[in-house]
C-alpha atoms as a PDB file:
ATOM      1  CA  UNK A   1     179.436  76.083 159.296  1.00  0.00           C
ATOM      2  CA  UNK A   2     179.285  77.576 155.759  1.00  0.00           C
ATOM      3  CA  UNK A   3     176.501  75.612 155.076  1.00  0.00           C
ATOM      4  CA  UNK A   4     174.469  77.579 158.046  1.00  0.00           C
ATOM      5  CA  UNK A   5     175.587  80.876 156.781  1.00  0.00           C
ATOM      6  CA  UNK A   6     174.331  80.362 153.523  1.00  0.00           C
ATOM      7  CA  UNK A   7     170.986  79.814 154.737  1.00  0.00           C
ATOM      8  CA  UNK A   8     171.132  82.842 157.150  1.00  0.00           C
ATOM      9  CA  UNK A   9     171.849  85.188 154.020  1.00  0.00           C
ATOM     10  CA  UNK A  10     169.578  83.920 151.561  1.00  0.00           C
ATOM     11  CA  UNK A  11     165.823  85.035 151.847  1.00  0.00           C
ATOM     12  CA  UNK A  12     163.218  81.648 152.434  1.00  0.00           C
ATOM     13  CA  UNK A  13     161.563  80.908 149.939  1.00  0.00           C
ATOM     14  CA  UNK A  14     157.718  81.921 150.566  1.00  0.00           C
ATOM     15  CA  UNK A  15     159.240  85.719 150.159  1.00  0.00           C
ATOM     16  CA  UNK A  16     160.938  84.837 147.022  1.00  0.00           C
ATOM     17  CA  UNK A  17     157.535  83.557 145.356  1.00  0.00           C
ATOM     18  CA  UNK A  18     156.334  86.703 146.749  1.00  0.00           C
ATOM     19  CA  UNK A  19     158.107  88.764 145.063  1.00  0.00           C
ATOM     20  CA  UNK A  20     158.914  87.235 141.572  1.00  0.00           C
ATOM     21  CA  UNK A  21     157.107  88.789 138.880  1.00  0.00           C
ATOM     22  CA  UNK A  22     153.505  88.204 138.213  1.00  0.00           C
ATOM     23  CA  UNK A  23     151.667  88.131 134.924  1.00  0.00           C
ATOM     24  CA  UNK A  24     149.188  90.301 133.785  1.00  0.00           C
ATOM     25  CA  UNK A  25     145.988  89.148 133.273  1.00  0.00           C
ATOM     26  CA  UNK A  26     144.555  89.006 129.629  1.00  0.00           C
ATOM     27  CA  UNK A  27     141.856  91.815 129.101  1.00  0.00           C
ATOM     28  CA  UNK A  28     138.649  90.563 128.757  1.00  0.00           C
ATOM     29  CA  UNK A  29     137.209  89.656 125.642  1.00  0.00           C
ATOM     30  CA  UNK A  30     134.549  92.263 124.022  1.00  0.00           C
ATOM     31  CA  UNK A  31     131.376  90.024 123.059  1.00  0.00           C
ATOM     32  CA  UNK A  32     129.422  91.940 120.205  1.00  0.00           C
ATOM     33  CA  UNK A  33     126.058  92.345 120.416  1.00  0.00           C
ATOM     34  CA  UNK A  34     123.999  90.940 118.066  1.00  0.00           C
ATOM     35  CA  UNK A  35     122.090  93.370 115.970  1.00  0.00           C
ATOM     36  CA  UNK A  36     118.446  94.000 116.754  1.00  0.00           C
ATOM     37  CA  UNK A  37     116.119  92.310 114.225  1.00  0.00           C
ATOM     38  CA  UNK A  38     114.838  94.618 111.255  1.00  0.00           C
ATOM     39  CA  UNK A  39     111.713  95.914 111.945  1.00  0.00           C
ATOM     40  CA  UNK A  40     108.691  94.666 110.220  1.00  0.00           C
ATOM     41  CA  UNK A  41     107.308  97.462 107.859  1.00  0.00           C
ATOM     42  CA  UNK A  42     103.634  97.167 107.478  1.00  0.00           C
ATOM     43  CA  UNK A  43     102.694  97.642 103.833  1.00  0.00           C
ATOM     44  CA  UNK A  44     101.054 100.819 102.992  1.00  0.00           C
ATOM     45  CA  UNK A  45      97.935 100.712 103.186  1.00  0.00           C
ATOM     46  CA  UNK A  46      95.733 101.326 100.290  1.00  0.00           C
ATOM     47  CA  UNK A  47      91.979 102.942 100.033  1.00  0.00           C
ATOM     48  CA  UNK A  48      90.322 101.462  97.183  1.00  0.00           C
ATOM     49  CA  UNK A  49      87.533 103.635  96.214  1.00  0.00           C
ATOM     50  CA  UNK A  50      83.832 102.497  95.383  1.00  0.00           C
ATOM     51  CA  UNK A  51      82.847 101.773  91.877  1.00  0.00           C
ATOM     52  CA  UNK A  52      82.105 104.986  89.180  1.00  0.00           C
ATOM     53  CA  UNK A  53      78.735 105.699  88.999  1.00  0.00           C
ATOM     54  CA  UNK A  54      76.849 105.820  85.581  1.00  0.00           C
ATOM     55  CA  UNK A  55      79.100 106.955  82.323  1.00  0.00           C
ATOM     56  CA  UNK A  56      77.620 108.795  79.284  1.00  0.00           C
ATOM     57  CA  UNK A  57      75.461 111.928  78.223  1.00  0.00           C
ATOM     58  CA  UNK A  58      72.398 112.919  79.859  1.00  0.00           C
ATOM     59  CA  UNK A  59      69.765 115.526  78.631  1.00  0.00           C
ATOM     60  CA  UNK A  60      69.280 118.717  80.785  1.00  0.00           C
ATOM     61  CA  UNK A  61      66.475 120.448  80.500  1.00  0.00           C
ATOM     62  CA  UNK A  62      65.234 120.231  76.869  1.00  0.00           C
ATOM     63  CA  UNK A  63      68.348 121.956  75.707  1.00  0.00           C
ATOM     64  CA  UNK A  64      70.743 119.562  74.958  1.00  0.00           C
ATOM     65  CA  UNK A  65      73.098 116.883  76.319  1.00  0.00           C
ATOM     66  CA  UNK A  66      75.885 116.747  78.988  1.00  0.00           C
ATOM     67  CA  UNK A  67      78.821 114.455  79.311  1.00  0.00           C
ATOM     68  CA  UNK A  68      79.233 113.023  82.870  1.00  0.00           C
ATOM     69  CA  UNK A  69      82.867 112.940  84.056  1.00  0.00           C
ATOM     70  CA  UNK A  70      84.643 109.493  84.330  1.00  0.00           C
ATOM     71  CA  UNK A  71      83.727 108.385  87.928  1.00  0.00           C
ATOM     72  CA  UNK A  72      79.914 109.258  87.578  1.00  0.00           C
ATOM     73  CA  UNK A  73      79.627 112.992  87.972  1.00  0.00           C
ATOM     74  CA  UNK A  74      77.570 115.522  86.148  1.00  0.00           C
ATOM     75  CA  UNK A  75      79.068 118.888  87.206  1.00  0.00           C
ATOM     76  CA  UNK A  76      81.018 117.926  90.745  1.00  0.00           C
ATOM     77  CA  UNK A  77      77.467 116.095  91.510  1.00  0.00           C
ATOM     78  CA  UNK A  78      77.006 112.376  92.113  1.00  0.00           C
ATOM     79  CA  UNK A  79      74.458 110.345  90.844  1.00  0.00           C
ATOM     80  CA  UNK A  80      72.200 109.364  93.814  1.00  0.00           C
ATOM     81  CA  UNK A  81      68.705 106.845  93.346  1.00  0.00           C
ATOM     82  CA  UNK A  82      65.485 108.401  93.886  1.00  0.00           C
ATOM     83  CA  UNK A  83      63.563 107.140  97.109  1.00  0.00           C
ATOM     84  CA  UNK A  84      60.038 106.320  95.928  1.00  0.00           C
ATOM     85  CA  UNK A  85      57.724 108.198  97.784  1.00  0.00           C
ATOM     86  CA  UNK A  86      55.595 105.136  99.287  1.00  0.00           C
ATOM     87  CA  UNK A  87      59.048 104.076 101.196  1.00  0.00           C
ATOM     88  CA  UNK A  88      59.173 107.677 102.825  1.00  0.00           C
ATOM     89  CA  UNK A  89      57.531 108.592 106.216  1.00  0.00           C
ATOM     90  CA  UNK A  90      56.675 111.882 107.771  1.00  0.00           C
ATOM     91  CA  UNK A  91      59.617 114.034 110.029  1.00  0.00           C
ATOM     92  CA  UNK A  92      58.547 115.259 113.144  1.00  0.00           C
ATOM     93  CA  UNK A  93      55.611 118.099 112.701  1.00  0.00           C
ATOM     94  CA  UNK A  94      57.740 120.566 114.719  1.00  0.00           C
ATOM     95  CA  UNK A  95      60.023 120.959 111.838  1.00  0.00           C
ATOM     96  CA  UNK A  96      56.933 122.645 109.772  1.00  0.00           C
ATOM     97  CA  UNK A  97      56.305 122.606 106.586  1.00  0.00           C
ATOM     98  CA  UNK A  98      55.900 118.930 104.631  1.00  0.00           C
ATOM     99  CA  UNK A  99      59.265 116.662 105.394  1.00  0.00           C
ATOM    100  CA  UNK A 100      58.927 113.185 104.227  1.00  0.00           C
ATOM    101  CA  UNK A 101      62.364 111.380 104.909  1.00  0.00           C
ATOM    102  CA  UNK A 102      63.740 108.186 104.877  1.00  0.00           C
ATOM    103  CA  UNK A 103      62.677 105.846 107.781  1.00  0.00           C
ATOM    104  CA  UNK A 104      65.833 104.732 108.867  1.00  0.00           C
ATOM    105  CA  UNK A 105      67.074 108.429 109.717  1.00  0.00           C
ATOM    106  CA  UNK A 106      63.924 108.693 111.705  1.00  0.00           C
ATOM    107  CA  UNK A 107      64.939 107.664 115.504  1.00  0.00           C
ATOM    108  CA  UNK A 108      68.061 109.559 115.378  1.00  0.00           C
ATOM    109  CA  UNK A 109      66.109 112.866 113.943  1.00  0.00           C
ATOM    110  CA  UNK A 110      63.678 112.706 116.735  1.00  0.00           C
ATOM    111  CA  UNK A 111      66.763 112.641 119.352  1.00  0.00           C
ATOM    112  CA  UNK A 112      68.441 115.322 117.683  1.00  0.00           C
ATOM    113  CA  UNK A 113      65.258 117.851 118.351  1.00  0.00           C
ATOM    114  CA  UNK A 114      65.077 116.688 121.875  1.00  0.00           C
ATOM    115  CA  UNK A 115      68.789 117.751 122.428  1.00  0.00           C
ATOM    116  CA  UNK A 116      68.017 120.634 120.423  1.00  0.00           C
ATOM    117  CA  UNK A 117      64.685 121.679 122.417  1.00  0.00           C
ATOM    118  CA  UNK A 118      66.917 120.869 125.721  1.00  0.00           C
ATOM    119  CA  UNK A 119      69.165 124.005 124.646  1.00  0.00           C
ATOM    120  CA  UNK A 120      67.332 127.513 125.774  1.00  0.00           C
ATOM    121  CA  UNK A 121      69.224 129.219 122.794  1.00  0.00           C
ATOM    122  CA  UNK A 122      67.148 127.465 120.234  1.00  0.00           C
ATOM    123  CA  UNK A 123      64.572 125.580 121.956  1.00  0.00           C
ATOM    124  CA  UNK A 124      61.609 125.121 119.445  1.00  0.00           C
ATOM    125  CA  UNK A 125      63.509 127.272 116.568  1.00  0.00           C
ATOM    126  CA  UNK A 126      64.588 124.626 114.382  1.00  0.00           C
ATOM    127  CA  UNK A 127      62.743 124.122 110.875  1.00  0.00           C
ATOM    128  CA  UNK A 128      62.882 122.036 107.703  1.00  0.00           C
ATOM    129  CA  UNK A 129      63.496 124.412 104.271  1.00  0.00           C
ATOM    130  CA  UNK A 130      63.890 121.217 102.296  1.00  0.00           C
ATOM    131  CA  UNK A 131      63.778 117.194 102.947  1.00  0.00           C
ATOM    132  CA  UNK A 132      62.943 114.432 100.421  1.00  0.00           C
ATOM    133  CA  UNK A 133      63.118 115.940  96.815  1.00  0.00           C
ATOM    134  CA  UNK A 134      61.806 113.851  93.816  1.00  0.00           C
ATOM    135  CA  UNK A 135      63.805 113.968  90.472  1.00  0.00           C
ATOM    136  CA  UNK A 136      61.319 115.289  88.928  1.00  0.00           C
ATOM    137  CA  UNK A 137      60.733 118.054  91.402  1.00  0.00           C
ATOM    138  CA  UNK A 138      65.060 118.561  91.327  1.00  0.00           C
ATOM    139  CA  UNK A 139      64.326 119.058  87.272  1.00  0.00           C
ATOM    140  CA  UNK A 140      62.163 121.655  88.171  1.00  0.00           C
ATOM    141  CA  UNK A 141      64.496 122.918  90.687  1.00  0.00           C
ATOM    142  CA  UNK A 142      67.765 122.905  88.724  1.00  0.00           C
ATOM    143  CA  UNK A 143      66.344 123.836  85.525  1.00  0.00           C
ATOM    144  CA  UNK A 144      64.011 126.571  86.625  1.00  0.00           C
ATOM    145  CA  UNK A 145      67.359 128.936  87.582  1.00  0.00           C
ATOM    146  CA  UNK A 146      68.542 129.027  84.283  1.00  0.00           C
ATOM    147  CA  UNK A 147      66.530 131.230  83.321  1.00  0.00           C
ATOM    148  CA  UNK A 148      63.608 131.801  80.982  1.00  0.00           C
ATOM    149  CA  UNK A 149      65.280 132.788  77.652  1.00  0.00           C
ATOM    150  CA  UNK A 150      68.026 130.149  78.368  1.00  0.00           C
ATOM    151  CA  UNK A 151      70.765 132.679  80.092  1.00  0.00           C
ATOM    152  CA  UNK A 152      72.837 130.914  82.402  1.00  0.00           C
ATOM    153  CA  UNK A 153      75.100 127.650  81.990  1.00  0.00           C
ATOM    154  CA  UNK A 154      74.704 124.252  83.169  1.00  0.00           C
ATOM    155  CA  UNK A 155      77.891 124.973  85.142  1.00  0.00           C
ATOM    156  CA  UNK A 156      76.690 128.010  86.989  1.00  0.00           C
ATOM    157  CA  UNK A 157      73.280 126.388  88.022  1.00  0.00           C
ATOM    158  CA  UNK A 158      74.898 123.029  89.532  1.00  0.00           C
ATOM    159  CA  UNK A 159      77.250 125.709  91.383  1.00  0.00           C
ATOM    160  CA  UNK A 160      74.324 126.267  93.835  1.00  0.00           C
ATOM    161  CA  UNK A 161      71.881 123.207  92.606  1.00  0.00           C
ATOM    162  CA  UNK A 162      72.162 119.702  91.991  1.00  0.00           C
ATOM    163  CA  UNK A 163      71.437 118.541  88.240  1.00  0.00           C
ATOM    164  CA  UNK A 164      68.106 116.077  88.189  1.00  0.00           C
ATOM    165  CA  UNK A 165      69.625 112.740  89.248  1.00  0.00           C
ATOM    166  CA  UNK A 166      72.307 113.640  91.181  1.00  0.00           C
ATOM    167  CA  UNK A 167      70.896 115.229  94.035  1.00  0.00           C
ATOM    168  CA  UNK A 168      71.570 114.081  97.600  1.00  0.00           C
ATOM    169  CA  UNK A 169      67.694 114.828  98.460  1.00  0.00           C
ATOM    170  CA  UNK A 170      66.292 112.334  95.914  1.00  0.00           C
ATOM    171  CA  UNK A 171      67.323 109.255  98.630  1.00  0.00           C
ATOM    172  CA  UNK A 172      65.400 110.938 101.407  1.00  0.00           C
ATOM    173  CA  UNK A 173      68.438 111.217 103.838  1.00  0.00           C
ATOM    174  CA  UNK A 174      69.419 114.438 103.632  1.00  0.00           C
ATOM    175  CA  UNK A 175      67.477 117.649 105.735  1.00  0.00           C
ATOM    176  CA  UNK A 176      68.378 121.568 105.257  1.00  0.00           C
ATOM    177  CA  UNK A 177      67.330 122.642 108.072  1.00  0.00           C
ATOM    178  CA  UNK A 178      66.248 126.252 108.853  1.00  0.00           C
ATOM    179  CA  UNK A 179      65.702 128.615 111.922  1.00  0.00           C
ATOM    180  CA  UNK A 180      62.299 129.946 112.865  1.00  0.00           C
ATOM    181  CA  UNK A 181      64.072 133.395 114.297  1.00  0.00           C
ATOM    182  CA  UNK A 182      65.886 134.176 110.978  1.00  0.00           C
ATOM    183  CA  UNK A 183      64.433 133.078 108.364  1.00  0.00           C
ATOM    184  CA  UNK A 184      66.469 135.126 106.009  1.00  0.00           C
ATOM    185  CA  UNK A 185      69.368 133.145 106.462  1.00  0.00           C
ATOM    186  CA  UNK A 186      67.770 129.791 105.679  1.00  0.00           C
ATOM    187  CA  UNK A 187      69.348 128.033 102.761  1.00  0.00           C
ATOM    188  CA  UNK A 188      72.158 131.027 102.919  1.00  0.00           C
ATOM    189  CA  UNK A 189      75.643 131.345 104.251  1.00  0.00           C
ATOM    190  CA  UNK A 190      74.831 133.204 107.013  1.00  0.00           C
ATOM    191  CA  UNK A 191      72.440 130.206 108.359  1.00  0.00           C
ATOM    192  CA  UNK A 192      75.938 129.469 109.905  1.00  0.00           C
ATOM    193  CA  UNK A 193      76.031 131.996 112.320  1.00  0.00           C
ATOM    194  CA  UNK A 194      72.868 131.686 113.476  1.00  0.00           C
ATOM    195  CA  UNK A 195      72.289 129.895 116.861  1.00  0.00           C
ATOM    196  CA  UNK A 196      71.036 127.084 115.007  1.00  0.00           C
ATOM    197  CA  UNK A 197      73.550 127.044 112.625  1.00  0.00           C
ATOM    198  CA  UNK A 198      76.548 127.126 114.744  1.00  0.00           C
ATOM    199  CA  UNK A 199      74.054 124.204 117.274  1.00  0.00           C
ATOM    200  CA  UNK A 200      74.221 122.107 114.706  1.00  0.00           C
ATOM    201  CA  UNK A 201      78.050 122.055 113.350  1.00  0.00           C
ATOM    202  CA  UNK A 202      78.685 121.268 117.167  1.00  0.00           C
ATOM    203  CA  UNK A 203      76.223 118.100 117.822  1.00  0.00           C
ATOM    204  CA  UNK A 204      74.764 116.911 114.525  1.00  0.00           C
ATOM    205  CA  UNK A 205      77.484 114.707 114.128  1.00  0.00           C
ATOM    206  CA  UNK A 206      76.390 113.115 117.991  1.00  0.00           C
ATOM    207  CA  UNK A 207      72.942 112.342 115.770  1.00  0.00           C
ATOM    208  CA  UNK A 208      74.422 110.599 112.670  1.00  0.00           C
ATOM    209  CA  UNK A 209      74.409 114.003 110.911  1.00  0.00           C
ATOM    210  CA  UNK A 210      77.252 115.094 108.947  1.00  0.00           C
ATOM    211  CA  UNK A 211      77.465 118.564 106.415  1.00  0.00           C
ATOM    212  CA  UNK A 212      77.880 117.275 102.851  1.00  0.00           C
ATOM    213  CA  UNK A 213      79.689 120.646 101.741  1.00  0.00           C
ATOM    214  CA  UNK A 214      81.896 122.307 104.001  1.00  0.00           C
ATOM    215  CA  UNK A 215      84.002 125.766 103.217  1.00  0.00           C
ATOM    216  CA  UNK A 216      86.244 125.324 100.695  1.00  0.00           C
ATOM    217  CA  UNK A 217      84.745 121.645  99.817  1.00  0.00           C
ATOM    218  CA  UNK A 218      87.074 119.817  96.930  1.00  0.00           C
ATOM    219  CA  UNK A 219      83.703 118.503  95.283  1.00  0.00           C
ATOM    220  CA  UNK A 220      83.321 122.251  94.155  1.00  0.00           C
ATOM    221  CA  UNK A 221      80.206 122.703  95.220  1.00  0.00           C
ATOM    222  CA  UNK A 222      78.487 125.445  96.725  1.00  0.00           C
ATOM    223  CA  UNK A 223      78.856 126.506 100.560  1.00  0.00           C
ATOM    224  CA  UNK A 224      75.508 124.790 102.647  1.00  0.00           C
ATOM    225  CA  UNK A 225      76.171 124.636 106.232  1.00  0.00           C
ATOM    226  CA  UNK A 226      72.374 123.962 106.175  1.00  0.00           C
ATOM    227  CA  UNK A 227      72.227 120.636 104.179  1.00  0.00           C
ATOM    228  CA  UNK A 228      72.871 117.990 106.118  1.00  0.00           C
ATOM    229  CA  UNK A 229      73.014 113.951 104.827  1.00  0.00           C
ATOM    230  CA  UNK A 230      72.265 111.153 107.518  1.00  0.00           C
ATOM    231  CA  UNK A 231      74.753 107.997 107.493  1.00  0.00           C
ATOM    232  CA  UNK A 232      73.814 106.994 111.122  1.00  0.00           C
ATOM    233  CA  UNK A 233      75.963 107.506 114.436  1.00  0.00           C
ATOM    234  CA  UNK A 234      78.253 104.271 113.413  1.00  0.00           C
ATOM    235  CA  UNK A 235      78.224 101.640 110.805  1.00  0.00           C
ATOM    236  CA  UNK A 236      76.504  98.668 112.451  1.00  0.00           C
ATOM    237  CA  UNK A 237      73.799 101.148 113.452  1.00  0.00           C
ATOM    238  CA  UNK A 238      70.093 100.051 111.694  1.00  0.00           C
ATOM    239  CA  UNK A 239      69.678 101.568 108.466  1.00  0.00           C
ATOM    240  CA  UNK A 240      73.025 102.733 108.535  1.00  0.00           C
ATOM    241  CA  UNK A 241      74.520 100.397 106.075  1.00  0.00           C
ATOM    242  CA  UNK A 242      72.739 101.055 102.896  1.00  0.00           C
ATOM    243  CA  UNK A 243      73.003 105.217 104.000  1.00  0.00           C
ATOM    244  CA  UNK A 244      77.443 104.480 103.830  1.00  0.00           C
ATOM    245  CA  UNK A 245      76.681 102.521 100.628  1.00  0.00           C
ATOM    246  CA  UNK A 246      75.411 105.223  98.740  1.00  0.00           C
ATOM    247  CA  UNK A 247      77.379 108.109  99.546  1.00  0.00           C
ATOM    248  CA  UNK A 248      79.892 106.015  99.959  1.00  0.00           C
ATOM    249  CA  UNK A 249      81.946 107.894  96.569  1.00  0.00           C
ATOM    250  CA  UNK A 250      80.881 111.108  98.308  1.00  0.00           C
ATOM    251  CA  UNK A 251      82.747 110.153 101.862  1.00  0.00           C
ATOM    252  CA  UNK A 252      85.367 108.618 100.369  1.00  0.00           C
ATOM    253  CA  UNK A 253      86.577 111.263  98.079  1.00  0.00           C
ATOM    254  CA  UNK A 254      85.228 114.482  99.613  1.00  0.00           C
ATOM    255  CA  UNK A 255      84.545 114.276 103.739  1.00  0.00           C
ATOM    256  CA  UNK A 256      82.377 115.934 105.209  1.00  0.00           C
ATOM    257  CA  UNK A 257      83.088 118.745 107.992  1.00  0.00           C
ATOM    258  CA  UNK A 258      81.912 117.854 110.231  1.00  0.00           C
ATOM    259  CA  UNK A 259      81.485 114.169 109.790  1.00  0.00           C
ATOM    260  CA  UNK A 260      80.545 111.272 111.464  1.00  0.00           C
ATOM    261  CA  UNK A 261      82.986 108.422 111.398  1.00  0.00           C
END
């Protein structure tokens, strides 16, 4: 009998396990994440420039000697090889005048004038002041501007005019070009503004062109948005190799603007 009513009063035992306290369960462990792997750094990369050209005085003009800077320059110019005239050929005759030029340049000249003449604004208008020049003819050139009783520096005549030897003309790739409707402004500034002028800053570079002396050039050398060097429309193109290779200091150091790449 007391044995029964001590079962009625006490709970069974399924609610008892209910209700005992529980545990908490552990937080979960925070797994750190590995650090990403440092990433590589590529060295800087490092332009070597081409060899100096040729070291030591040279004679200008019957009136003494001149010390060439240390990488090869005689007043901001570079020394360039003169192009013997029996490895020159003709330019097109509707440049005018007598243009002998180097025959690699010749294919990509001819397509130039065709894009020209295919533009109404100067159709037919563009001329050659000045292609191949000899060193002896540059002597002539450089040394006649100084004037007859000697007035004048070196340094003032190679602002405007390249010393004999160091003339971009002697190797036959190089063309100032001219306009036939203003002749005044051919081998001047204002060539630039001319429809020919401002033709050719847009699409010589399309033709392997590229202007050897921009505005405000570091090579300190004269303004001539009219001279124009050849170096061919990429490197593998024919003839364009040995172009690269000798104004290869020139590129490197002072770019053209607008150049070809």
């Amino acid at each position: 009998m007391r044995r029964t009513t001590l079962a009625r009063l006490l709970p069974p035992l399924s609610l008892l396990a209910a209700c005992a306290p529980t545990t908490a369960p552990a937080p979960p462990v925070a797994v750190p994440t590995p650090a990403p792997a440092p990433t590589a750094v590529a060295p800087h990369r490092i332009t070597a420039l081409p060899p100096a050209g040729p070291t030591g005085p040279v004679e200008l003009c019957g009136r003494g000697t001149v010390q060439r800077t240390a990488d090869g320059r005689l007043f901001s110019h570079f020394p360039y090889p003169d192009m013997p005239a029996t490895a020159l050929v003709d330019a097109p005759a509707t440049l005018g005048g007598s243009c002998r030029i180097h025959p690699a340049m010749a294919a990509d000249l001819t397509r130039l004038l065709a894009a020209a003449d295919g533009d109404p604004a100067i159709a037919g208008t563009l001329r050659a002041v000045s292609c191949h020049r000899s060193e002896a003819m540059q002597r002539a050139t450089f040394c006649g501007g100084i004037g007859m009783n000697g007035s004048g520096s070196f340094a003032e005549r190679a602002w405007a005019s390249a010393p004999p030897g160091h003339s971009e003309h002697s190797t036959g790739y190089v063309i100032d070009f001219g306009t036939s409707t203003s002749p005044a402004c051919n081998a001047e500034a204002c060539f630039a503004a001319t429809p020919a002028g401002r033709w050719l800053r847009a699409n010589a570079a399309h033709f392997g062109f590229e202007m050897s002396f921009p505005a405000g050039n570091r090579q300190q050398v004269k303004w001539e948005p009219w001279h124009w060097r050849w170096v061919g429309t990429t490197a593998t193109e024919a003839g364009a190799a040995p172009a690269r290779s000798i104004f290869l200091q020139a590129r490197t150091r002072f770019p053209a603007e607008p150049k070809v790449e």
